[in-house]
PDB file of N, CA and C in Angstrom:
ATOM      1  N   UNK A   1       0.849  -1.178   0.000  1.00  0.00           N
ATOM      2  CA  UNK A   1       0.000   0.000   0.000  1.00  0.00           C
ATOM      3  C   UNK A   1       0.892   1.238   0.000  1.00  0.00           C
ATOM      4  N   UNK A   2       0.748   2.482  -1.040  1.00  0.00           N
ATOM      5  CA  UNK A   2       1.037   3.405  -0.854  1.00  0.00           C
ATOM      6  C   UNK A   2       0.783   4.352  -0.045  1.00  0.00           C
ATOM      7  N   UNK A   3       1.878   5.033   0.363  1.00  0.00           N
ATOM      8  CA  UNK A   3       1.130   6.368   1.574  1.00  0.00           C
ATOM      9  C   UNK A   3       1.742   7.200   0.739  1.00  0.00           C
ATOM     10  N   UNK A   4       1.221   8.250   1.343  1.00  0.00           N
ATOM     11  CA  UNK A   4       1.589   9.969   0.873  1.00  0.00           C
ATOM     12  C   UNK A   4       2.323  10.768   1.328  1.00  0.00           C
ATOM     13  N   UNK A   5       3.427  11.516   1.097  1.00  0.00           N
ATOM     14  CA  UNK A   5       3.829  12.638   2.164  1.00  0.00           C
ATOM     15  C   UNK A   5       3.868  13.815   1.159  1.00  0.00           C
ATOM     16  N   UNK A   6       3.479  15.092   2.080  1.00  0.00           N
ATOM     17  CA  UNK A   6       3.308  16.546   1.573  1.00  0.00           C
ATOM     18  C   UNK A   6       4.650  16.802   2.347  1.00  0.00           C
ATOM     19  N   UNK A   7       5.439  17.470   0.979  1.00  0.00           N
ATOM     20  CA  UNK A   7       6.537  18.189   2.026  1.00  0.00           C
ATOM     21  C   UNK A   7       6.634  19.689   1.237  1.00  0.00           C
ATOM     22  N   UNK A   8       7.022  20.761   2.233  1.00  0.00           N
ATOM     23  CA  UNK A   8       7.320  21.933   1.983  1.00  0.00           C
ATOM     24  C   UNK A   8       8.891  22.178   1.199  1.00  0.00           C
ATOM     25  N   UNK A   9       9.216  22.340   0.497  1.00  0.00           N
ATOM     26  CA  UNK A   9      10.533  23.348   0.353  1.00  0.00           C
ATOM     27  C   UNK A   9      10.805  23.843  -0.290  1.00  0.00           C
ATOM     28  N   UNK A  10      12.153  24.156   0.316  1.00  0.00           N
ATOM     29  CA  UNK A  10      13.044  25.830  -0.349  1.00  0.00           C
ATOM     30  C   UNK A  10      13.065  25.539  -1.686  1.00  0.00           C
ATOM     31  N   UNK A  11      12.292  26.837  -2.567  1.00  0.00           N
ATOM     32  CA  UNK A  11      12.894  27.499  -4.284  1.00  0.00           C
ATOM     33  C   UNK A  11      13.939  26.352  -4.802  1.00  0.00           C
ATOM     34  N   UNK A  12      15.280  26.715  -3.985  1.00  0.00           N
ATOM     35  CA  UNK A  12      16.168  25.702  -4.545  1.00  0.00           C
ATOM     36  C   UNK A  12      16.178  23.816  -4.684  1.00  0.00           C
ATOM     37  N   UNK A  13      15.670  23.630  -3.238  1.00  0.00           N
ATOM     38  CA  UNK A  13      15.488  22.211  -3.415  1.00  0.00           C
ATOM     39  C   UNK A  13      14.451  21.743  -4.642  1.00  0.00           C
ATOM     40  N   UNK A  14      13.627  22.601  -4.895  1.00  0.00           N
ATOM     41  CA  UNK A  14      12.378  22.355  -5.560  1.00  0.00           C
ATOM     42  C   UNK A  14      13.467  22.115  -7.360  1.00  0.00           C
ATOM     43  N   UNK A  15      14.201  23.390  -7.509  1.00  0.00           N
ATOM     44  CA  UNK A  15      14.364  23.791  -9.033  1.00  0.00           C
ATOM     45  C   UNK A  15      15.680  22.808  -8.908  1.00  0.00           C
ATOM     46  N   UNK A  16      16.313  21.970  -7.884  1.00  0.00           N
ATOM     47  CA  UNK A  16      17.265  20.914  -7.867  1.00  0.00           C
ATOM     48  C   UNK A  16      16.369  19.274  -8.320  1.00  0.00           C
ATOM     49  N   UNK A  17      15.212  19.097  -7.630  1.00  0.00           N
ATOM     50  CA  UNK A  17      14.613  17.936  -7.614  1.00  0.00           C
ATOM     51  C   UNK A  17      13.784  17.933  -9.344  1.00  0.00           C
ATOM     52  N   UNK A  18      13.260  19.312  -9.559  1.00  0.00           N
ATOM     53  CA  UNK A  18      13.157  19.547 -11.248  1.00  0.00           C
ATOM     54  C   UNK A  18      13.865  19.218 -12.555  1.00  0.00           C
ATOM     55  N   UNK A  19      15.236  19.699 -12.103  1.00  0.00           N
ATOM     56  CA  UNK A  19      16.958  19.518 -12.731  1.00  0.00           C
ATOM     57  C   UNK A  19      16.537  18.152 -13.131  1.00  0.00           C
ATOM     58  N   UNK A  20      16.401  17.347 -12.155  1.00  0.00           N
ATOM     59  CA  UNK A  20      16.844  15.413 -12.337  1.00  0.00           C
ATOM     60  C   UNK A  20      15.789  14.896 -12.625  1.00  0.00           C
ATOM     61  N   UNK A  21      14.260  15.760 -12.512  1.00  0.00           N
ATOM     62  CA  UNK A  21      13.386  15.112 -13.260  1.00  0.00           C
ATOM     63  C   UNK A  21      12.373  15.121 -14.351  1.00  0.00           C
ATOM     64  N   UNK A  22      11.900  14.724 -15.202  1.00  0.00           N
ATOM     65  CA  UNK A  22      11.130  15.245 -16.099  1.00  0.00           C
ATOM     66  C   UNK A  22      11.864  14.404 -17.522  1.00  0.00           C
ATOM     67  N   UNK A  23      11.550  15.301 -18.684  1.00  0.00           N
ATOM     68  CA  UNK A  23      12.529  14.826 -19.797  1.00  0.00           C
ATOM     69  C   UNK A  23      13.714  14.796 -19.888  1.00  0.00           C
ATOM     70  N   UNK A  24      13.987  14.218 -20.370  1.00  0.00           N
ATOM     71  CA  UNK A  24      15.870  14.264 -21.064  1.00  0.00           C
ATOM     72  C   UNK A  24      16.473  13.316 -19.486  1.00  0.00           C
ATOM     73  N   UNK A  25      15.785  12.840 -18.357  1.00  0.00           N
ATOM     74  CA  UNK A  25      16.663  12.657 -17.226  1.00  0.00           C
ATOM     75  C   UNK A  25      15.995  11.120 -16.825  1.00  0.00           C
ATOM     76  N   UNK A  26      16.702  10.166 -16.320  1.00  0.00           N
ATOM     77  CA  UNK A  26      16.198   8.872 -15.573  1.00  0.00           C
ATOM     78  C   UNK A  26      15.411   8.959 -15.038  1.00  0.00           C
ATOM     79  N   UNK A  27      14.043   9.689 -14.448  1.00  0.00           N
ATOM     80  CA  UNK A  27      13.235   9.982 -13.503  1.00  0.00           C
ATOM     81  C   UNK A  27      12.434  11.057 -14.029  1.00  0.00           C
ATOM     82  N   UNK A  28      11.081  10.470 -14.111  1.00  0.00           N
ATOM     83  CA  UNK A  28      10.372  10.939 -14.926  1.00  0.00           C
ATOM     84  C   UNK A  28       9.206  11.581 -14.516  1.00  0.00           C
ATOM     85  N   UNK A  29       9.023  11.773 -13.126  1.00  0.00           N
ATOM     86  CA  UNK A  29       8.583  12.631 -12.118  1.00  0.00           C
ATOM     87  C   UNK A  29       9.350  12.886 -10.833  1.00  0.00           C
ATOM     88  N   UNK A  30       9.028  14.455 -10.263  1.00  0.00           N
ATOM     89  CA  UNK A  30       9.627  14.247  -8.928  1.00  0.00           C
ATOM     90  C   UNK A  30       9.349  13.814  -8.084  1.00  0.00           C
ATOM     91  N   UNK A  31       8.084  12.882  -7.913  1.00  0.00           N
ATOM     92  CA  UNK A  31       8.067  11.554  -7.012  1.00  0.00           C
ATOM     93  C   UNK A  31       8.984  10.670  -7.049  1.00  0.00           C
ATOM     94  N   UNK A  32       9.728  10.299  -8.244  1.00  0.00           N
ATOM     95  CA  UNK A  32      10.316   9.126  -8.725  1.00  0.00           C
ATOM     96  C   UNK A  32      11.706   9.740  -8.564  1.00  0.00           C
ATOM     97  N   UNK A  33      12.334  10.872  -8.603  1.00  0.00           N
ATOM     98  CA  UNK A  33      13.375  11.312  -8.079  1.00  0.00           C
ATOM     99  C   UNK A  33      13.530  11.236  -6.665  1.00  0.00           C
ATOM    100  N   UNK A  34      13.254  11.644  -6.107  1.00  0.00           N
ATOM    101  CA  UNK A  34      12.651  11.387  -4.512  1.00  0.00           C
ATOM    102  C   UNK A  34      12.845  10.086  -4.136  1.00  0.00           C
ATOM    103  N   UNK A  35      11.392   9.495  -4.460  1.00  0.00           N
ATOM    104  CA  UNK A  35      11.966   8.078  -4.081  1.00  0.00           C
ATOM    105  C   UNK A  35      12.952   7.313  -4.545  1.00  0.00           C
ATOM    106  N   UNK A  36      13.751   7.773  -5.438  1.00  0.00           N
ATOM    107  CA  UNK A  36      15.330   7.243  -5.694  1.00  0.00           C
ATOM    108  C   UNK A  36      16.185   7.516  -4.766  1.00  0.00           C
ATOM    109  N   UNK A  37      15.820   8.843  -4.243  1.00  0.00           N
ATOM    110  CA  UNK A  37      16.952   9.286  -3.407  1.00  0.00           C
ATOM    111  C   UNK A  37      16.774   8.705  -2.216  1.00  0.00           C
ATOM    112  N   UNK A  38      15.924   8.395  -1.875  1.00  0.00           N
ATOM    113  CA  UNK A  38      15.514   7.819  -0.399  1.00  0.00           C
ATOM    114  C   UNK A  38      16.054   6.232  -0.480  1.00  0.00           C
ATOM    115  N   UNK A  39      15.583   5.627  -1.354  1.00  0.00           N
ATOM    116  CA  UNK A  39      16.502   4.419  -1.652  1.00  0.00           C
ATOM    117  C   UNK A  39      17.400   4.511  -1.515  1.00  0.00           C
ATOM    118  N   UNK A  40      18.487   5.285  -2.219  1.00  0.00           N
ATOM    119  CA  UNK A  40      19.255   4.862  -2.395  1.00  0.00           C
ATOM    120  C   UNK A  40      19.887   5.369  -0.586  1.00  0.00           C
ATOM    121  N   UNK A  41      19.846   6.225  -0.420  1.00  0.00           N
ATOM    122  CA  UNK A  41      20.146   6.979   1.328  1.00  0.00           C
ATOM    123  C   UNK A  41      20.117   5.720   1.944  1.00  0.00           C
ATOM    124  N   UNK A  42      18.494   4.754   2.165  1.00  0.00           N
ATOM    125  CA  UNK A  42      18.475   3.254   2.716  1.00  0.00           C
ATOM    126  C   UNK A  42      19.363   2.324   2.679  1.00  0.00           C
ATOM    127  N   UNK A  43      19.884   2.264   1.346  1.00  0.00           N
ATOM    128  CA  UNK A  43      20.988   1.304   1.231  1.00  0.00           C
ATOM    129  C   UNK A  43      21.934   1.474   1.354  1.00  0.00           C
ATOM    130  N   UNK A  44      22.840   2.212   1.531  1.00  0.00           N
ATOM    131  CA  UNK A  44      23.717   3.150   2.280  1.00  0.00           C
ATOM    132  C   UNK A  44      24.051   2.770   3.373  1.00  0.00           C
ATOM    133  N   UNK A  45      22.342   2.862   4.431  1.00  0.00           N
ATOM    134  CA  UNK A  45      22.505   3.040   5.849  1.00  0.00           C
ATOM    135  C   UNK A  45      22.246   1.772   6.022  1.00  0.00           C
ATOM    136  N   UNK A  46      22.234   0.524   5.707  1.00  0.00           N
ATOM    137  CA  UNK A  46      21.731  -0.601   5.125  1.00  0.00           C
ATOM    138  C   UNK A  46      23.026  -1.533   5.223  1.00  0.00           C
ATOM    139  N   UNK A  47      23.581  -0.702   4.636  1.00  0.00           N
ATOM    140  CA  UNK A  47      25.016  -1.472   3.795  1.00  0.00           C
ATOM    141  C   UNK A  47      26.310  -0.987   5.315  1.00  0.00           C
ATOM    142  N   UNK A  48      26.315  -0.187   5.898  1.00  0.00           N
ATOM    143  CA  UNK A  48      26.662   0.726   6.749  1.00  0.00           C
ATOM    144  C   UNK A  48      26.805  -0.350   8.100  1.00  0.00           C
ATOM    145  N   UNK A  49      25.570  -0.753   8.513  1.00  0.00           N
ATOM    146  CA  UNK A  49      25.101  -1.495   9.601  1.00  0.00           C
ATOM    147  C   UNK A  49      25.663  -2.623   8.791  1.00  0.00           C
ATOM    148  N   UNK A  50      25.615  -3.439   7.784  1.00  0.00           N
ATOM    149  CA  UNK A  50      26.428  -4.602   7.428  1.00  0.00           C
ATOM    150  C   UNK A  50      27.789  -4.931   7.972  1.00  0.00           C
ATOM    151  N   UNK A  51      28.200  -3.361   7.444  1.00  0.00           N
ATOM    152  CA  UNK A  51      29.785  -3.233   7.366  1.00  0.00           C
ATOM    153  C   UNK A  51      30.251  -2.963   8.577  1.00  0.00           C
ATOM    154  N   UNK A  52      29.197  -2.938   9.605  1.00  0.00           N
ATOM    155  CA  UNK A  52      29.536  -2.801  11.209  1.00  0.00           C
ATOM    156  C   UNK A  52      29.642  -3.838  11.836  1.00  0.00           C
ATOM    157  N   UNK A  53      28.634  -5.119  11.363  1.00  0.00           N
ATOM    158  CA  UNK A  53      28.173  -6.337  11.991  1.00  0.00           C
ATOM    159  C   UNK A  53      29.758  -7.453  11.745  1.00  0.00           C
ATOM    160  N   UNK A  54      29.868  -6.928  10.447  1.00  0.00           N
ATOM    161  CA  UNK A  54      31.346  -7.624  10.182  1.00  0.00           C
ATOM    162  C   UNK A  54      32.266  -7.383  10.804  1.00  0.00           C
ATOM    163  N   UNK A  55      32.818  -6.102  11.198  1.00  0.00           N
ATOM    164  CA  UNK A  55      33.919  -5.490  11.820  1.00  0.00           C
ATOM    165  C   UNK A  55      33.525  -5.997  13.183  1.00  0.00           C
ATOM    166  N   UNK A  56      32.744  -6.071  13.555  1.00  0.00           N
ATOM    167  CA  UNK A  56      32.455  -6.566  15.149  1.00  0.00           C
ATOM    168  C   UNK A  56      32.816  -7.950  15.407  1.00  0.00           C
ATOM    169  N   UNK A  57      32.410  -8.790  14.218  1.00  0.00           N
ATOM    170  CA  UNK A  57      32.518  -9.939  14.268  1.00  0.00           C
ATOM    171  C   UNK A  57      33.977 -10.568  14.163  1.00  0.00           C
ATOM    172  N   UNK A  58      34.744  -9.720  13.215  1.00  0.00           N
ATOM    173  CA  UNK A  58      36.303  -9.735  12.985  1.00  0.00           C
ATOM    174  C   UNK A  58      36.952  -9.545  14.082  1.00  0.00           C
ATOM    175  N   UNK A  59      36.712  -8.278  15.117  1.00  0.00           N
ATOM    176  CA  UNK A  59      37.472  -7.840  15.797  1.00  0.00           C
ATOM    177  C   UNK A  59      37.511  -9.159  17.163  1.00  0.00           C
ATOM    178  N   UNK A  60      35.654  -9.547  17.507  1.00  0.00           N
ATOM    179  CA  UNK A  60      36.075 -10.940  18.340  1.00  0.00           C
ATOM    180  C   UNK A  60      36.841 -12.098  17.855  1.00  0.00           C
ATOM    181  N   UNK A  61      36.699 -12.572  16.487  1.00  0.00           N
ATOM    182  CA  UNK A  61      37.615 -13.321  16.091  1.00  0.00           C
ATOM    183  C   UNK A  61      39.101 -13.435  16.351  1.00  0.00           C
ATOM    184  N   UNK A  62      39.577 -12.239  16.397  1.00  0.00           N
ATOM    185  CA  UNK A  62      40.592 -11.620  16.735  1.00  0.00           C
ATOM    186  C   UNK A  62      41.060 -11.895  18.145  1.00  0.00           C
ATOM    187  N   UNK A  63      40.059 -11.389  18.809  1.00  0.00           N
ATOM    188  CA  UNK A  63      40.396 -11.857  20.045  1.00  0.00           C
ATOM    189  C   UNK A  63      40.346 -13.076  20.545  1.00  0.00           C
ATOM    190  N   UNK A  64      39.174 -13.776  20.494  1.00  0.00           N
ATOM    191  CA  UNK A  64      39.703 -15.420  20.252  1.00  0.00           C
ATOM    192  C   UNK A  64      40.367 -15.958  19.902  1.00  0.00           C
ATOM    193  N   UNK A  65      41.584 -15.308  18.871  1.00  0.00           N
ATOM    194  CA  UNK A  65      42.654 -15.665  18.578  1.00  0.00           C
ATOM    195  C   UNK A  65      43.622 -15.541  19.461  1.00  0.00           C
ATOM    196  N   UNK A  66      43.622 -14.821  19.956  1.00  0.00           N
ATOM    197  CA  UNK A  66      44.795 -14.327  21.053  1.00  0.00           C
ATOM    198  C   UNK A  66      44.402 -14.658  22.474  1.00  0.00           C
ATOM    199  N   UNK A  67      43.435 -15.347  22.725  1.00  0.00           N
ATOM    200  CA  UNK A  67      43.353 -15.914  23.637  1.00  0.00           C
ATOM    201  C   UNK A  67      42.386 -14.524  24.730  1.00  0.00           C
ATOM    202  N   UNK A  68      42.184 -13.734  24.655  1.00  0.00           N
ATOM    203  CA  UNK A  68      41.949 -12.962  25.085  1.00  0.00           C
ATOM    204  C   UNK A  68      39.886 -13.054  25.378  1.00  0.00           C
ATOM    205  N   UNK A  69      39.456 -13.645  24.780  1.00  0.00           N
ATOM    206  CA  UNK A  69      38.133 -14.311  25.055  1.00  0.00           C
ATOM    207  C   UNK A  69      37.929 -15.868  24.515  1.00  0.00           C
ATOM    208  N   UNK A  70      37.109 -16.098  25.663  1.00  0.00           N
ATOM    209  CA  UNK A  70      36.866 -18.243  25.299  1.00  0.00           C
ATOM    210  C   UNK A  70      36.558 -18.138  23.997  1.00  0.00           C
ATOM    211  N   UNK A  71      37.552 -18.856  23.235  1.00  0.00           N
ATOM    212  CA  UNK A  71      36.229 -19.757  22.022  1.00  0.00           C
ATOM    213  C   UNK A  71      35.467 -20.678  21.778  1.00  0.00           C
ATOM    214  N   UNK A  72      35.144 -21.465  23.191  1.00  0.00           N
ATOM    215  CA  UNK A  72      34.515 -22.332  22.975  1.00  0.00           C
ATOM    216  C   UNK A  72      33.187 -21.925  24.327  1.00  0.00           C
ATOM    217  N   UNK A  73      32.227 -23.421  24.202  1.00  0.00           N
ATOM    218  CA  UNK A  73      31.551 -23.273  25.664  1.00  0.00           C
ATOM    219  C   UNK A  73      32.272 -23.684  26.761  1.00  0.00           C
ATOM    220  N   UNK A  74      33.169 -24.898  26.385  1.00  0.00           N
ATOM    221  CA  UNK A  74      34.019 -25.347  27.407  1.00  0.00           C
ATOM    222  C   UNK A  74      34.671 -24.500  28.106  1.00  0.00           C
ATOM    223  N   UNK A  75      35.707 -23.629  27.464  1.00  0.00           N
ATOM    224  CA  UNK A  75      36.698 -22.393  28.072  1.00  0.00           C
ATOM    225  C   UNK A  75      35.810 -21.321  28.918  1.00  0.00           C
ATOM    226  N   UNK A  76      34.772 -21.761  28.427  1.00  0.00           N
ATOM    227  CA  UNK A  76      33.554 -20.447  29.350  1.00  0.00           C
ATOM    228  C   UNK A  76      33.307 -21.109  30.787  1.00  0.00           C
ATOM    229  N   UNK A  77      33.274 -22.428  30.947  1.00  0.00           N
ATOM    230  CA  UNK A  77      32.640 -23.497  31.978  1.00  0.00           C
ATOM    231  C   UNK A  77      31.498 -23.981  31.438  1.00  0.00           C
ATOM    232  N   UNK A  78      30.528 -23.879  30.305  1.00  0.00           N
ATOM    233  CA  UNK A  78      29.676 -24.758  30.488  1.00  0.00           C
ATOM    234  C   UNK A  78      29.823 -25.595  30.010  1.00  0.00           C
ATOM    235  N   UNK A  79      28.995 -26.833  30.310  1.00  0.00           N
ATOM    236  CA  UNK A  79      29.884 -28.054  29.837  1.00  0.00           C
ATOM    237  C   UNK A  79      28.080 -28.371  29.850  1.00  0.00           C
ATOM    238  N   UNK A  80      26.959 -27.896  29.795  1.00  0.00           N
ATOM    239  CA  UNK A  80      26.006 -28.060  29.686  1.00  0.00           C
ATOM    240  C   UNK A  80      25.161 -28.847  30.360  1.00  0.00           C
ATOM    241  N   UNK A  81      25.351 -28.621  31.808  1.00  0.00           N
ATOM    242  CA  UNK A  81      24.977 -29.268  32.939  1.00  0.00           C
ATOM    243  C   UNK A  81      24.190 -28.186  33.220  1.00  0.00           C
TER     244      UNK A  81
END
């Protein structure tokens, strides 16, 4: 389902979001400019949180390497009792 948003703005944002849409340009209303840009912003912030989940995951690896946290359940104590 589609929703709607009314937004206000500045002269410039307006004659910028115009620029990229209409004829001659990939986007063939400024709805469709818009919602490109918002996409693409999503995947970004998307891709962002990926590239965090990894580095987190590397950096314990890391340390499990060096002994510096258990890698196992055993080294923790549970032995599942």
């Amino acid at each position: 389902m589609a929703n709607s948003l009314n937004l206000s703005l500045p002269d410039a944002l307006r004659a910028f979001i115009d620029k990229h849409s209409g004829d001659g340009t990939l986007c063939s209303t400024p709805s469709e400019f818009v919602r490109d840009i918002l996409r693409r912003h999503k995947a970004q912030e998307d891709s962002a949180l990926v590239r965090d989940a990894i580095v987190l995951v590397q950096r314990e690896m890391e340390l499990r390497l060096i002994g510096l946290i258990p890698s196992s359940a055993v080294e923790m104590g549970d032995l599942g009792s």
